[in-house]
PDB file of N, CA and C in Angstrom:
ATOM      1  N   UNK A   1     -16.611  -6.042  -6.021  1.00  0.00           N
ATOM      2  CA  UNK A   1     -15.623  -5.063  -5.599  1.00  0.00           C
ATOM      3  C   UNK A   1     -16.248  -3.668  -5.683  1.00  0.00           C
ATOM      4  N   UNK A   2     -15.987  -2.948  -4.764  1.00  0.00           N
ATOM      5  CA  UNK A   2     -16.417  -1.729  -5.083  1.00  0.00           C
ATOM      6  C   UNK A   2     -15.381  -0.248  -5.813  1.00  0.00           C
ATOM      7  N   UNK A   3     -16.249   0.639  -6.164  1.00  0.00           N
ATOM      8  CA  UNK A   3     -15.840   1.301  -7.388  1.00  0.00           C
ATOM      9  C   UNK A   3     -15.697   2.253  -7.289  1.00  0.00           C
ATOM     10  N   UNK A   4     -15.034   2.309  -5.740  1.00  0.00           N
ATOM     11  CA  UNK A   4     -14.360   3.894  -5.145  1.00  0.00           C
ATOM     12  C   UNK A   4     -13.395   3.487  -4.438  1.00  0.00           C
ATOM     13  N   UNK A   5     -12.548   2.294  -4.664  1.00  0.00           N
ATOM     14  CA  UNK A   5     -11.429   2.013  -4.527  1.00  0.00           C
ATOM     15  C   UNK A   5     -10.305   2.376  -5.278  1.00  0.00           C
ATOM     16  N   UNK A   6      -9.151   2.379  -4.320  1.00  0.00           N
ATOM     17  CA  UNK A   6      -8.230   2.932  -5.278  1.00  0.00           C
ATOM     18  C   UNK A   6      -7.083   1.188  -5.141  1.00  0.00           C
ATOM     19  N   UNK A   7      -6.722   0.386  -6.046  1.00  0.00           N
ATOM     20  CA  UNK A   7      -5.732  -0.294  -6.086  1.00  0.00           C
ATOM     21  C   UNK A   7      -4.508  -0.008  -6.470  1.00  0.00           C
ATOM     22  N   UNK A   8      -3.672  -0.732  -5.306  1.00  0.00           N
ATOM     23  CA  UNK A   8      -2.438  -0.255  -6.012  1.00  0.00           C
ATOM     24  C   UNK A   8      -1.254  -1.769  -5.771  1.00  0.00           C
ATOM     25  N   UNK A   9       0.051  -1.831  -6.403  1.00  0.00           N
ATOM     26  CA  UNK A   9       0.866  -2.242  -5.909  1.00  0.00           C
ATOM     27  C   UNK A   9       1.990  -2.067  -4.820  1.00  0.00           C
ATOM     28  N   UNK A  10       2.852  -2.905  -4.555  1.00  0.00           N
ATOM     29  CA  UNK A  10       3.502  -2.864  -3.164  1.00  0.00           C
ATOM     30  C   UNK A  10       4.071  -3.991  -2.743  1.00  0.00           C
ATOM     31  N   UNK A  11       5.619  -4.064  -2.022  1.00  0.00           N
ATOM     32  CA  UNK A  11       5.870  -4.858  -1.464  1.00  0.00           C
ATOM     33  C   UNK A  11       5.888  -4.634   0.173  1.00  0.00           C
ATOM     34  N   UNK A  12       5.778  -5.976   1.093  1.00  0.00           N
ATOM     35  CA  UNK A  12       5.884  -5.960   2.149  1.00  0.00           C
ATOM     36  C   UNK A  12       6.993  -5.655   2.660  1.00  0.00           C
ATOM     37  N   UNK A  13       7.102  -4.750   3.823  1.00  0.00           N
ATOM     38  CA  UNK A  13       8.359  -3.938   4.410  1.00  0.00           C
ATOM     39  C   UNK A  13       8.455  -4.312   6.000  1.00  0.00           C
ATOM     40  N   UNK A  14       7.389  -4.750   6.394  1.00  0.00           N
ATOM     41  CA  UNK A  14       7.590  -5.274   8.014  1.00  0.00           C
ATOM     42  C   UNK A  14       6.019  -5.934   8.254  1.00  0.00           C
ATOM     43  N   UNK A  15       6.143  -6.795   8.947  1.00  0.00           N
ATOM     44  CA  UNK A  15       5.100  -7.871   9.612  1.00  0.00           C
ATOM     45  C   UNK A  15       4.934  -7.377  11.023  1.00  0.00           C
ATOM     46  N   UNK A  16       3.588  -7.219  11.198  1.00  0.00           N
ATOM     47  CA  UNK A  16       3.130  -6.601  12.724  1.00  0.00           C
ATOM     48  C   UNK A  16       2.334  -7.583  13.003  1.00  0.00           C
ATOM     49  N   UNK A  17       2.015  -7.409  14.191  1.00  0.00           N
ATOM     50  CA  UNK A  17       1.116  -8.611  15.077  1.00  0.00           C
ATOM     51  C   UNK A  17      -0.298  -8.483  14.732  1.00  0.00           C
ATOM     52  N   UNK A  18      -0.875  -9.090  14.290  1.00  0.00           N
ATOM     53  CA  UNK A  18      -2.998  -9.095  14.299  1.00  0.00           C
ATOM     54  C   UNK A  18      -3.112  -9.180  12.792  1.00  0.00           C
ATOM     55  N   UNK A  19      -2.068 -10.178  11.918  1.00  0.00           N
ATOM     56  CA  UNK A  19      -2.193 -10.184  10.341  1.00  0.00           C
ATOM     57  C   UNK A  19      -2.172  -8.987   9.848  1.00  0.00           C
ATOM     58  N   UNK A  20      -1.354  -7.763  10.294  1.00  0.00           N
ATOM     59  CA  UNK A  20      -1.274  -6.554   9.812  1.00  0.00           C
ATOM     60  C   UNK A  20       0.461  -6.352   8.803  1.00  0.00           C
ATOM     61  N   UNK A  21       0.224  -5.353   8.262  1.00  0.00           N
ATOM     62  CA  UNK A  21       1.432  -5.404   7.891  1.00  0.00           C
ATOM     63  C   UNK A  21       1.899  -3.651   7.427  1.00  0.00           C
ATOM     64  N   UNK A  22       2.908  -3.178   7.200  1.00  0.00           N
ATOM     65  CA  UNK A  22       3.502  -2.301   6.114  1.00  0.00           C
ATOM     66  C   UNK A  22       4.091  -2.440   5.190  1.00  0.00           C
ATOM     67  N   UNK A  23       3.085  -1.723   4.150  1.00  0.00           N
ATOM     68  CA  UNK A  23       3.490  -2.270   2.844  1.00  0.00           C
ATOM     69  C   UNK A  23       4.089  -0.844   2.200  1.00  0.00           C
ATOM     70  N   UNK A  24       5.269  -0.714   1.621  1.00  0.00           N
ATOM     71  CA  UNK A  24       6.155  -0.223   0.688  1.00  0.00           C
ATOM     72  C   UNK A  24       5.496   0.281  -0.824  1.00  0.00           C
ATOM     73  N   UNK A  25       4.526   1.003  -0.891  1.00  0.00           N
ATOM     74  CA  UNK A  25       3.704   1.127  -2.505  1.00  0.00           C
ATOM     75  C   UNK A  25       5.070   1.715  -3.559  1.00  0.00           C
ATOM     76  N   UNK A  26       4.360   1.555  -4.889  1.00  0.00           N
ATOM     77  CA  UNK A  26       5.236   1.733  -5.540  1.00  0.00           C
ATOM     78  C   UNK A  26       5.559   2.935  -6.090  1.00  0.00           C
ATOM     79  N   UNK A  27       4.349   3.931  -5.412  1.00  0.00           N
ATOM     80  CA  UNK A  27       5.153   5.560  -5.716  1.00  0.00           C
ATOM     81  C   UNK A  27       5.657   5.660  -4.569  1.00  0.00           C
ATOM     82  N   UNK A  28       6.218   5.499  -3.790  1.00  0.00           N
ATOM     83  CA  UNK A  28       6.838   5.893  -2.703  1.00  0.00           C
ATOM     84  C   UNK A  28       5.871   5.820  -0.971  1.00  0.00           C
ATOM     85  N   UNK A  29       4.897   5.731  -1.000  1.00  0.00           N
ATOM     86  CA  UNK A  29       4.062   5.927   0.042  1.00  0.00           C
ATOM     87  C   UNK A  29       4.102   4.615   1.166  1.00  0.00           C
ATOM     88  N   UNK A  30       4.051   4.265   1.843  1.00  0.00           N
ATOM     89  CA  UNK A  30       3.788   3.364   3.084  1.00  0.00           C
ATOM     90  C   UNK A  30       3.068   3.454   3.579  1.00  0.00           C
ATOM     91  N   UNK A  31       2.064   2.010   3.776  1.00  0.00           N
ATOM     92  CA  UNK A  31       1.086   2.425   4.469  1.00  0.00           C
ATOM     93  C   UNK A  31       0.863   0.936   5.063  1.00  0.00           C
ATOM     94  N   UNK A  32      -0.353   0.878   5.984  1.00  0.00           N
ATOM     95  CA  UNK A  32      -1.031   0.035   7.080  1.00  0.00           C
ATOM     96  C   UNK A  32      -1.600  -0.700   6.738  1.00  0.00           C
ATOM     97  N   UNK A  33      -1.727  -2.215   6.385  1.00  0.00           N
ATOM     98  CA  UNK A  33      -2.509  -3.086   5.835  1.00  0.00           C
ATOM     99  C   UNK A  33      -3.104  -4.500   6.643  1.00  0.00           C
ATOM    100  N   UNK A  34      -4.165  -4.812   5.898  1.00  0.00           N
ATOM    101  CA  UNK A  34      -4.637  -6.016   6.882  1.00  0.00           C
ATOM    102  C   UNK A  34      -4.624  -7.007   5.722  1.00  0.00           C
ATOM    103  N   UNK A  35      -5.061  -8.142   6.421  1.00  0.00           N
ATOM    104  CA  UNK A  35      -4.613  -9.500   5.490  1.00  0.00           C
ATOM    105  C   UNK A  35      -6.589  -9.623   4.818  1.00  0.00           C
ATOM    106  N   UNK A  36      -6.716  -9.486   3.793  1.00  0.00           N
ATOM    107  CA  UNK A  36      -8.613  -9.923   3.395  1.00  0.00           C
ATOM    108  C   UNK A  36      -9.123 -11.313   3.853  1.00  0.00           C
ATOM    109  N   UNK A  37     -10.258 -11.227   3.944  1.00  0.00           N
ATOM    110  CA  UNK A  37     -10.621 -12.521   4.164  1.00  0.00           C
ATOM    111  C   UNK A  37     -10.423 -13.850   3.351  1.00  0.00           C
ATOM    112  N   UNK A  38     -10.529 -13.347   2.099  1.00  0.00           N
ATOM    113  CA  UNK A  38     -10.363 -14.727   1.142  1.00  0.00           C
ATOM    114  C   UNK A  38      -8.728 -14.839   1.305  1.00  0.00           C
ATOM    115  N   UNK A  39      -7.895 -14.567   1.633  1.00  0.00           N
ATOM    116  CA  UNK A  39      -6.771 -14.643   1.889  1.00  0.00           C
ATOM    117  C   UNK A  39      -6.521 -15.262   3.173  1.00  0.00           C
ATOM    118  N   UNK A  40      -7.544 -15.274   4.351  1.00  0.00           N
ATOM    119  CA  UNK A  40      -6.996 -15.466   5.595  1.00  0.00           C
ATOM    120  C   UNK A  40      -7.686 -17.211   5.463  1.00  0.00           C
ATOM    121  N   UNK A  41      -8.572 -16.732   4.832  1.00  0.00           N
ATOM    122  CA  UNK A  41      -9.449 -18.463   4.804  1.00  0.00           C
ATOM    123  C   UNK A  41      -9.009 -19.434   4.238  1.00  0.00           C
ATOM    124  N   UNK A  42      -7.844 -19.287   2.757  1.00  0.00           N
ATOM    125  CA  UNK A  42      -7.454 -20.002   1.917  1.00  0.00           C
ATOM    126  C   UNK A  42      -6.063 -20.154   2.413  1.00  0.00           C
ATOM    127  N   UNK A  43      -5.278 -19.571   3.495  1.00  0.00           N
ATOM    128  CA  UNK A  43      -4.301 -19.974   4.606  1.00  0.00           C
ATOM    129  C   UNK A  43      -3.296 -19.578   3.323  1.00  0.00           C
ATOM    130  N   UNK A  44      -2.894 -18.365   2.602  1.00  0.00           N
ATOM    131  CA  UNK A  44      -2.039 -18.025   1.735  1.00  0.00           C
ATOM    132  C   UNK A  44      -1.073 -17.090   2.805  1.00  0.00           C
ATOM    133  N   UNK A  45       0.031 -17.692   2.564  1.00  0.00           N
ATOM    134  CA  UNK A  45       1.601 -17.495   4.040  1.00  0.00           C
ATOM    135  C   UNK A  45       1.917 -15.972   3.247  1.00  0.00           C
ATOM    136  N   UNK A  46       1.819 -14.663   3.700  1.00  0.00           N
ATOM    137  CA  UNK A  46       2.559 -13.630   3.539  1.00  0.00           C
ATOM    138  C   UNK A  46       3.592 -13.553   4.168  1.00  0.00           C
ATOM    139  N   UNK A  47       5.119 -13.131   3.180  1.00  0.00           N
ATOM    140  CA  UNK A  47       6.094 -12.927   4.282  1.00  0.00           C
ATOM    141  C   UNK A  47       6.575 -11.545   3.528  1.00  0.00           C
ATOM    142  N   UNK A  48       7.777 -11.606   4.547  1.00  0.00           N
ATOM    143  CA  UNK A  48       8.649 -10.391   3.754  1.00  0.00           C
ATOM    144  C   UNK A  48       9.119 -10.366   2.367  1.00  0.00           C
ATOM    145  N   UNK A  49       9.214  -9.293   1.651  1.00  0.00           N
ATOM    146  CA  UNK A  49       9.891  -9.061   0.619  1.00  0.00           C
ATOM    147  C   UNK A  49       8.947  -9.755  -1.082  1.00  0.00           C
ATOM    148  N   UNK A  50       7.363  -9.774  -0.588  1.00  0.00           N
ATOM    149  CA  UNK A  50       6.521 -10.563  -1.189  1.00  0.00           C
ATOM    150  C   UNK A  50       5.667  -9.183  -2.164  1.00  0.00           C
ATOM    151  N   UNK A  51       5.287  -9.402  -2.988  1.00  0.00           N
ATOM    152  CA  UNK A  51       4.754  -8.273  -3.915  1.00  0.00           C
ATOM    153  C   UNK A  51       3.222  -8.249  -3.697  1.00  0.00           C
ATOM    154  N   UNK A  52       2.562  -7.500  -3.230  1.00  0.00           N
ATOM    155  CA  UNK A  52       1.204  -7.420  -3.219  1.00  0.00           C
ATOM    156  C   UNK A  52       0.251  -6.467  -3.862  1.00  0.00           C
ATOM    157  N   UNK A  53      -0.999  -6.969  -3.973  1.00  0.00           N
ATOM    158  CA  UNK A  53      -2.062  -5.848  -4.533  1.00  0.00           C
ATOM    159  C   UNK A  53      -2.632  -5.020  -3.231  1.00  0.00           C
ATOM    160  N   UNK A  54      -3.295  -4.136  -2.873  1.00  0.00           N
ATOM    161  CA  UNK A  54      -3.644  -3.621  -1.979  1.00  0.00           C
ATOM    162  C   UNK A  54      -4.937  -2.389  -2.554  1.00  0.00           C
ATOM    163  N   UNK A  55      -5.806  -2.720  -1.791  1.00  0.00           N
ATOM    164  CA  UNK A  55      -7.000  -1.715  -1.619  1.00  0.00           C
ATOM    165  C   UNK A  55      -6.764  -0.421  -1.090  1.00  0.00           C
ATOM    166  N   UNK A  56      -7.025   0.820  -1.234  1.00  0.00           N
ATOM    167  CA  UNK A  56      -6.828   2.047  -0.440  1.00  0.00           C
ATOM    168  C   UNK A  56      -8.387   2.596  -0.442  1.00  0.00           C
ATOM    169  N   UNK A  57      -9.198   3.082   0.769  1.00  0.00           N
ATOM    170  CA  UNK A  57     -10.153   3.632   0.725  1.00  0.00           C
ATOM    171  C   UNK A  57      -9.548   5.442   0.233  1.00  0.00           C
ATOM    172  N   UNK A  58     -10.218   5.991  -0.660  1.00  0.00           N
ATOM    173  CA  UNK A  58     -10.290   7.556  -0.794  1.00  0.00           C
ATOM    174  C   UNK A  58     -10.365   8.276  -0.010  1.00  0.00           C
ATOM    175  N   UNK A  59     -10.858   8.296   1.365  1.00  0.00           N
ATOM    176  CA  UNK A  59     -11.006   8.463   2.643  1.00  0.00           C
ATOM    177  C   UNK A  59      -9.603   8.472   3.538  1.00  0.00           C
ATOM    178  N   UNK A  60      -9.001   7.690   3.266  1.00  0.00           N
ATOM    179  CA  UNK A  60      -7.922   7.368   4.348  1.00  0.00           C
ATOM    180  C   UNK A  60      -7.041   6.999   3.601  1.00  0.00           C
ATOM    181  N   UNK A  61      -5.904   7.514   2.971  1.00  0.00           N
ATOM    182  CA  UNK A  61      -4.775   6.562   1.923  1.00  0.00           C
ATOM    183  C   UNK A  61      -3.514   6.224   2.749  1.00  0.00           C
ATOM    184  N   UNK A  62      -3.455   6.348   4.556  1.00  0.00           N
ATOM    185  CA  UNK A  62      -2.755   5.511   5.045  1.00  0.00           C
ATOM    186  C   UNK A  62      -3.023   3.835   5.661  1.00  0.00           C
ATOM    187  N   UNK A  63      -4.273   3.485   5.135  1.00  0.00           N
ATOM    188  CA  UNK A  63      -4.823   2.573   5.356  1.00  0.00           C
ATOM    189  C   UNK A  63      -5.391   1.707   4.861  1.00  0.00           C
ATOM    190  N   UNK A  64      -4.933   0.232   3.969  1.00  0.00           N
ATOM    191  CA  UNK A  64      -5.061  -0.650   3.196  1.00  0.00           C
ATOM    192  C   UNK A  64      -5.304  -2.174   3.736  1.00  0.00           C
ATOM    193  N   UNK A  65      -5.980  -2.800   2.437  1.00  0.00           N
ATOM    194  CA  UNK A  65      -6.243  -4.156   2.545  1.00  0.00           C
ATOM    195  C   UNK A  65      -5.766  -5.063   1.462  1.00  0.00           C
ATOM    196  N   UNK A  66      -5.033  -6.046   1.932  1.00  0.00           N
ATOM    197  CA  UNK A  66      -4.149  -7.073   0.735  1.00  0.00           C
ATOM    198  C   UNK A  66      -5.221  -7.784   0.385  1.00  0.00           C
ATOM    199  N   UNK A  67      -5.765  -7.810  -0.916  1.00  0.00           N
ATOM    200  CA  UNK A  67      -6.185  -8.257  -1.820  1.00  0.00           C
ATOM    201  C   UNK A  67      -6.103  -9.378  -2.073  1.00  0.00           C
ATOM    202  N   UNK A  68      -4.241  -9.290  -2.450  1.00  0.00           N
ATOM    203  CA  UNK A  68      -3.609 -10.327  -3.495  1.00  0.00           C
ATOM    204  C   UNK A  68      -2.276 -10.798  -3.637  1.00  0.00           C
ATOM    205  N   UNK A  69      -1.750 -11.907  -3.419  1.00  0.00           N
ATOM    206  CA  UNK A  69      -0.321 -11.944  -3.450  1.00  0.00           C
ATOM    207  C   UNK A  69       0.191 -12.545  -4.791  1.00  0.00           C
ATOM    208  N   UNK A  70       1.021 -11.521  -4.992  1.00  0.00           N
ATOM    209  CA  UNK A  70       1.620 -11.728  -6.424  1.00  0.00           C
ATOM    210  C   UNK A  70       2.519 -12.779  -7.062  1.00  0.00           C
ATOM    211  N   UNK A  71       2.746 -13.233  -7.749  1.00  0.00           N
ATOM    212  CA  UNK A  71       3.613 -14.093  -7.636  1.00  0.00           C
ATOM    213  C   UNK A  71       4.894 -13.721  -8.362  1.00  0.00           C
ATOM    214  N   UNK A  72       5.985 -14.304  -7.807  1.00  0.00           N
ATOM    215  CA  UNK A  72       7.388 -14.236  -8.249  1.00  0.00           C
ATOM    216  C   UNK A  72       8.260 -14.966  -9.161  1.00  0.00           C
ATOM    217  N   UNK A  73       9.560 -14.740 -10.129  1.00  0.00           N
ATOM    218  CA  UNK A  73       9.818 -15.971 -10.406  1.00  0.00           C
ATOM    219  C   UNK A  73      10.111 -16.930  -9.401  1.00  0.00           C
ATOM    220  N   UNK A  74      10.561 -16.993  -8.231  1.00  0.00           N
ATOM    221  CA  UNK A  74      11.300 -18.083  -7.271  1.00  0.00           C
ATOM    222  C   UNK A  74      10.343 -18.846  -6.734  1.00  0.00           C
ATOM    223  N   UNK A  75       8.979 -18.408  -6.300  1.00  0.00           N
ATOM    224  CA  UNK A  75       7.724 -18.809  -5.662  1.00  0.00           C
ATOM    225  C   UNK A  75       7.219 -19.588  -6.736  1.00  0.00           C
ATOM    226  N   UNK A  76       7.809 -20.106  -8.075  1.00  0.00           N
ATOM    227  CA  UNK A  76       6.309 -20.604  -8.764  1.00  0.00           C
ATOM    228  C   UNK A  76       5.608 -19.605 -10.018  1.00  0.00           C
TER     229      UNK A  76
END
């Protein structure tokens, strides 16, 4: 991982077309996210209302990558 990332939390707020999404962070911010690879390969189902980790480059903080999907009590 690299070490000019900024992670944060977030839930999903709307599903866009090309495995993209908007995610809801938890200070208030919204931003643009893509699904990671170890996520797209291991076929893990993102939907709405799902809690995620997310990458932010320092560069661009409207623009993120899901990491990680969190888990819930209802999911397991």
């Amino acid at each position: 991982m690299k070490q000019n990332l900024i992670e944060m939390e977030g839930v999903i707020s709307e599903s866009l077309p090309n495995a993209m999404f908007r995610v809801c962070l938890d200070n208030g911010c919204e931003v643009l996210a893509h699904i990671s690879g170890k996520i797209r390969r291991n076929y893990i189902r993102i939907l709405l209302g799902d809690r995620v980790k997310v990458e932010l480059s320092p560069y661009d903080l409207t623009k993120g990558r899901i990491t990680y999907r969190l888990r819930t009590k209802s999911n397991g």
